[in-house]
N, C-alpha and C. Protein backbone atom coordinates (compact mmCIF):
# COMPACT_ATOMS: atom_id res chain seq x y z
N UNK A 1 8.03 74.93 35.62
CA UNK A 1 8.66 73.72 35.16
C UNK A 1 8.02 73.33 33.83
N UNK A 2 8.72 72.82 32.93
CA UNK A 2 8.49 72.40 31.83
C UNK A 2 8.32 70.95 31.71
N UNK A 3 7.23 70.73 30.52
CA UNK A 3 6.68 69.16 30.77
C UNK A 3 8.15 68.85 29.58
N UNK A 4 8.91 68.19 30.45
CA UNK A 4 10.26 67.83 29.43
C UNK A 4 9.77 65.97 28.94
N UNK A 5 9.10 65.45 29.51
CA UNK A 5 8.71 64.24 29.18
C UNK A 5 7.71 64.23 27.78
N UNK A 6 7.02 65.12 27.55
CA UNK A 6 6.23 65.19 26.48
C UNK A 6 7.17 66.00 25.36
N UNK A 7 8.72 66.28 25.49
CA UNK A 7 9.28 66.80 25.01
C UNK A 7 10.44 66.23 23.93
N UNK A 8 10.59 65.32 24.73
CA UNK A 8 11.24 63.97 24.28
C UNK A 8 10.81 62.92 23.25
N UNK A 9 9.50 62.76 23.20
CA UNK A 9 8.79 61.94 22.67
C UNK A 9 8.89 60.18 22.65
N UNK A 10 8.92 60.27 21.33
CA UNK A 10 9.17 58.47 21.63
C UNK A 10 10.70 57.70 21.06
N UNK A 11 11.01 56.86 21.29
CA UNK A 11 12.38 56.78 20.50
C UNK A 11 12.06 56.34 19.22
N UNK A 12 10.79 55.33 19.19
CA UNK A 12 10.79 54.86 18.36
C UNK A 12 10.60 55.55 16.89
N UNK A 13 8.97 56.57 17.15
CA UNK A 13 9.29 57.46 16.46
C UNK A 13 10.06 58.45 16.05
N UNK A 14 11.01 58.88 17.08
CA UNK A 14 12.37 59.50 16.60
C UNK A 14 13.36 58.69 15.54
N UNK A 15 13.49 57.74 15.88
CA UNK A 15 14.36 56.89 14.89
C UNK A 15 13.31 56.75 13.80
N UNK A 16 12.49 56.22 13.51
CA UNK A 16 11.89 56.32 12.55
C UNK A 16 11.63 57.72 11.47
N UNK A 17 11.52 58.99 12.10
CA UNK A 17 11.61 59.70 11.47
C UNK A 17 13.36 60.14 11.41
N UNK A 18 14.14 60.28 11.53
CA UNK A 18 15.28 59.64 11.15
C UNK A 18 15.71 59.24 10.18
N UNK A 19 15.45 58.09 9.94
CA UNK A 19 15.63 56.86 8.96
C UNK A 19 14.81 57.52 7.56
N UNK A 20 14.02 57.97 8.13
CA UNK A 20 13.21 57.76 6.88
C UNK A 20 13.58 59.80 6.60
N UNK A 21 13.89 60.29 7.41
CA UNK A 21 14.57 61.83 6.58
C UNK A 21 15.65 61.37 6.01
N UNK A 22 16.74 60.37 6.20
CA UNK A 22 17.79 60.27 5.94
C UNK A 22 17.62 59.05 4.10
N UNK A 23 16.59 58.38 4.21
CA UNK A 23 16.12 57.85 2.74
C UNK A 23 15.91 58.74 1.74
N UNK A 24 14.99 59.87 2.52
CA UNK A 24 14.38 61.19 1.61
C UNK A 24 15.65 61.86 0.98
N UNK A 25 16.52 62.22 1.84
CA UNK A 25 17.88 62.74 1.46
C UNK A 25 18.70 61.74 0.34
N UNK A 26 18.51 60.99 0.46
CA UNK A 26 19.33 60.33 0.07
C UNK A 26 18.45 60.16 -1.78
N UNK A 27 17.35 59.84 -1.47
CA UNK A 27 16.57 60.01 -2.37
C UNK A 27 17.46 61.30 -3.57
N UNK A 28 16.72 62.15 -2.46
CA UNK A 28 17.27 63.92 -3.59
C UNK A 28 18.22 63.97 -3.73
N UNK A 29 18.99 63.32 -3.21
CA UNK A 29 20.81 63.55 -3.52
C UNK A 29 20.70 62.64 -5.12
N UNK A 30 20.45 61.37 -4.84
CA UNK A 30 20.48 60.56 -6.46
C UNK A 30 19.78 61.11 -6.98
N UNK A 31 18.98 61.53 -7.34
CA UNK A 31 18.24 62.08 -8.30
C UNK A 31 18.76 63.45 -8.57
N UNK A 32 19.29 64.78 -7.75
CA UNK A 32 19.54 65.83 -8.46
C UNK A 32 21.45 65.83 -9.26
N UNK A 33 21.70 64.37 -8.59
CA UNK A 33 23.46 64.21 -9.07
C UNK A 33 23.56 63.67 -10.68
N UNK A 34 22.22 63.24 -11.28
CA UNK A 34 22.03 63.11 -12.41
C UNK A 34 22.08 64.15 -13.25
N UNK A 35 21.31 65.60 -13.09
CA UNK A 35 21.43 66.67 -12.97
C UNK A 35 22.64 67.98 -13.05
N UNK A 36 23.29 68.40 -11.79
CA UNK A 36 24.24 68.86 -11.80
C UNK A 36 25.37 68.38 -10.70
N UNK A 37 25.62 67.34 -9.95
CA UNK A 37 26.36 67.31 -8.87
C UNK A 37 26.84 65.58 -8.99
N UNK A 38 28.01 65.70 -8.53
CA UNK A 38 28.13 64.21 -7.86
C UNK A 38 27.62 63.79 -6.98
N UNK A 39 27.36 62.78 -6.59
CA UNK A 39 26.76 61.71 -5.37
C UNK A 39 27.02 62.11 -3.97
N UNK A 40 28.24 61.51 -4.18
CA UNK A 40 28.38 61.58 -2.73
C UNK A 40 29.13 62.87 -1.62
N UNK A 41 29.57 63.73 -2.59
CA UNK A 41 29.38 65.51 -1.70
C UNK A 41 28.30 65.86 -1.93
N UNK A 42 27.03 65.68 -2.84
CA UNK A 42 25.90 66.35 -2.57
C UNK A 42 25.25 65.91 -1.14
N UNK A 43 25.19 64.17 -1.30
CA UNK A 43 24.92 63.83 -0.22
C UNK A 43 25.14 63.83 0.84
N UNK A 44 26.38 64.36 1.06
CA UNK A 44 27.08 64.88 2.30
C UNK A 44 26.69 66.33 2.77
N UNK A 45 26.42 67.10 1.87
CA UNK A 45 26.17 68.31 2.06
C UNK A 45 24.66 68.63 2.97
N UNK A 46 23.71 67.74 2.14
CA UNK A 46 22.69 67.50 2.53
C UNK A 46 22.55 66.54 3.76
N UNK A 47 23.07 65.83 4.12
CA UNK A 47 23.28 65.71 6.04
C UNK A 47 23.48 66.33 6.56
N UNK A 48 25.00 67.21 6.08
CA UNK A 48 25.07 68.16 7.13
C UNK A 48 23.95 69.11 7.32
N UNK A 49 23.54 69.80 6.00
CA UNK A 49 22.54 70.94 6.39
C UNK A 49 21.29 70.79 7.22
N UNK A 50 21.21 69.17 7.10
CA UNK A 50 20.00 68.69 7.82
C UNK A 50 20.05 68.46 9.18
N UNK A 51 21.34 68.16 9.74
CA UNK A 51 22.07 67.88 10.59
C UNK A 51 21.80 68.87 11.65
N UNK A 52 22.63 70.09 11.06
CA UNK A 52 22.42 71.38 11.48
C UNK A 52 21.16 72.02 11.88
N UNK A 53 19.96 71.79 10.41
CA UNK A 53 18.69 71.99 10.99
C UNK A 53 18.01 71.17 12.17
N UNK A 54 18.21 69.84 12.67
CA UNK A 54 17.93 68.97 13.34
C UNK A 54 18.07 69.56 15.38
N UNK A 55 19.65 70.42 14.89
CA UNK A 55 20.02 70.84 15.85
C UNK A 55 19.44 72.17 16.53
N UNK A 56 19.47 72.59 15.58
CA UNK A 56 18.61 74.23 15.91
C UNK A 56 17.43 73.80 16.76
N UNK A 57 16.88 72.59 15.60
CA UNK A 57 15.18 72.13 16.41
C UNK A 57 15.31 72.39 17.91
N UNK A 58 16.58 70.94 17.78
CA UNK A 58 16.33 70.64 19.09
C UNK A 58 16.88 71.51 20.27
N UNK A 59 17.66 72.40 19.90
CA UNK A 59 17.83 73.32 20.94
C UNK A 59 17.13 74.13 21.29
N UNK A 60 15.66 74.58 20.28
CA UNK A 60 14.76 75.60 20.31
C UNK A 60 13.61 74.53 21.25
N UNK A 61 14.00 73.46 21.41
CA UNK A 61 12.29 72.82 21.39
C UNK A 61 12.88 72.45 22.79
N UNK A 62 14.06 72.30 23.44
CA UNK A 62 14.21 71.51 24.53
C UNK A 62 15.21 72.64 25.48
N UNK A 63 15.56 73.76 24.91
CA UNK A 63 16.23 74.89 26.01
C UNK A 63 15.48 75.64 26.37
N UNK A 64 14.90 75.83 27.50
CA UNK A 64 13.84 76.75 28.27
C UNK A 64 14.46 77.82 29.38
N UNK A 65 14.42 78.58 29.23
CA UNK A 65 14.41 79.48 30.10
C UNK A 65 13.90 80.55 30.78
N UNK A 66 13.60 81.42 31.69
CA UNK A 66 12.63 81.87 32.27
C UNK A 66 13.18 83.60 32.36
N UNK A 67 12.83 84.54 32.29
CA UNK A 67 13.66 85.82 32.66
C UNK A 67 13.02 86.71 33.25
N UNK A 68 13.15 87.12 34.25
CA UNK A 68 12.59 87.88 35.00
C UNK A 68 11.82 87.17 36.67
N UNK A 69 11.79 85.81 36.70
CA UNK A 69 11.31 85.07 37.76
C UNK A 69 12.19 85.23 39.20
N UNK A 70 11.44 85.54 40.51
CA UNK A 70 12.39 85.52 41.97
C UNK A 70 12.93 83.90 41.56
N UNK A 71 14.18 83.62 41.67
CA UNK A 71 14.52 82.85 42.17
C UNK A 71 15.78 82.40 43.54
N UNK A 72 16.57 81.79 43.36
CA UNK A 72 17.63 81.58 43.89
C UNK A 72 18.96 82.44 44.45
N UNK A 73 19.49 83.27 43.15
CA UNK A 73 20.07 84.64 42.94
C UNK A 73 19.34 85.38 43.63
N UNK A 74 18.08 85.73 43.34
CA UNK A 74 17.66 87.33 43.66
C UNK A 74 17.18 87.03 45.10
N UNK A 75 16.98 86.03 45.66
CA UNK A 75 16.53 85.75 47.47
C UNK A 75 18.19 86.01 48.02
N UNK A 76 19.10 85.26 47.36
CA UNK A 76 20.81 85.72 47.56
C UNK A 76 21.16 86.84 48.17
N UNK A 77 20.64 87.18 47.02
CA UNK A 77 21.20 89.21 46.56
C UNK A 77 20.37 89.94 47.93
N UNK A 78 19.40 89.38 47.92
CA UNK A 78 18.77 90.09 49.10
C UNK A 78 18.77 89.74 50.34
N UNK A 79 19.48 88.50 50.68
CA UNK A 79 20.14 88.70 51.81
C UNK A 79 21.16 89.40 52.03
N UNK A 80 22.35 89.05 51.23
CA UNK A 80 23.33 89.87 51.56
C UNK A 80 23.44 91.65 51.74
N UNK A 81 21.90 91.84 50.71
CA UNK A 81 21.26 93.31 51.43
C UNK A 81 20.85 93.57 52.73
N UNK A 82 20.38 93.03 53.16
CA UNK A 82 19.29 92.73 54.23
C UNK A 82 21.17 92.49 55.40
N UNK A 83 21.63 92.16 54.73
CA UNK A 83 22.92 91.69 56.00
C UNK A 83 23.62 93.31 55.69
N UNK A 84 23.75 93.42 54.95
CA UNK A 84 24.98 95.06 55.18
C UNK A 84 23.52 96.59 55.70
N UNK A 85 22.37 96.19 55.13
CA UNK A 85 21.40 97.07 55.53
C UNK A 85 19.97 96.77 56.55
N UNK A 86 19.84 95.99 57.27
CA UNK A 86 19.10 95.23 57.68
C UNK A 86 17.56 96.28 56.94
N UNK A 87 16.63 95.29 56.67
CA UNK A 87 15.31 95.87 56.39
C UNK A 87 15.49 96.40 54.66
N UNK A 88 16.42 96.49 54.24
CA UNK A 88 16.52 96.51 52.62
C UNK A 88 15.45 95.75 52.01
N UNK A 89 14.94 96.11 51.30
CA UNK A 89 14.23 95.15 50.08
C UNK A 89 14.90 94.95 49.21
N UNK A 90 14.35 94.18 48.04
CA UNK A 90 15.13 93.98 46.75
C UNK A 90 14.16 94.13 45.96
N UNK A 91 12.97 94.70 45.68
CA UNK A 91 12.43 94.96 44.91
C UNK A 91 12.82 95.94 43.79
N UNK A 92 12.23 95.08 42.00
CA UNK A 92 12.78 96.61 41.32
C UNK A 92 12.13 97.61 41.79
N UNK A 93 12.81 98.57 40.98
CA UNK A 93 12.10 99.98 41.03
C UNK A 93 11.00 100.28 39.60
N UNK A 94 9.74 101.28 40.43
CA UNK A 94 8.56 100.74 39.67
C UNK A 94 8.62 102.54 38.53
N UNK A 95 8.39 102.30 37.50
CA UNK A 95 8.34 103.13 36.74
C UNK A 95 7.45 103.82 36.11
């Protein structure tokens, strides 16, 4: 099991960092539209990409999964062995 509570963090600091990525952006958007770009598609562009990165995070930081663990399935699988063969195991095979 995964400590998903320490995973979450705080709201407050979530919104806060938030707010204040979304100033930063906003920041670099006015300042590089002086430059070469208009305002407000740069600034759009730059949410989304951030957006996107935000998402990756959080799918990398909060999707867990396990591969190779007995669980649920493989006690299954081995009954229904154990029922057409009585005394079957389900162990892999060792190499």
């Amino acid at each position: 099991m995964f400590d998903t509570v320490a995973a979450l963090g705080s709201y407050l600091l979530t919104t806060a960092l938030l707010a204040s990525a979304a100033i930063l952006i906003l920041a670099g958007s006015y300042a590089q539209s002086f430059f070469l770009f208009p305002f407000l598609p740069t600034f759009f562009w730059s949410i989304g990409i951030a957006g996107i990165v935000a998402l990756i995070g959080y799918i990398a930081t909060h999707v867990k999964y396990a591969i190779g663990l007995a669980g649920p399935r493989r006690a299954r699988i081995a009954r229904v062995r154990n029922a057409v063969r009585p005394g079957a195991s389900f162990e892999p095979a060792k190499s």
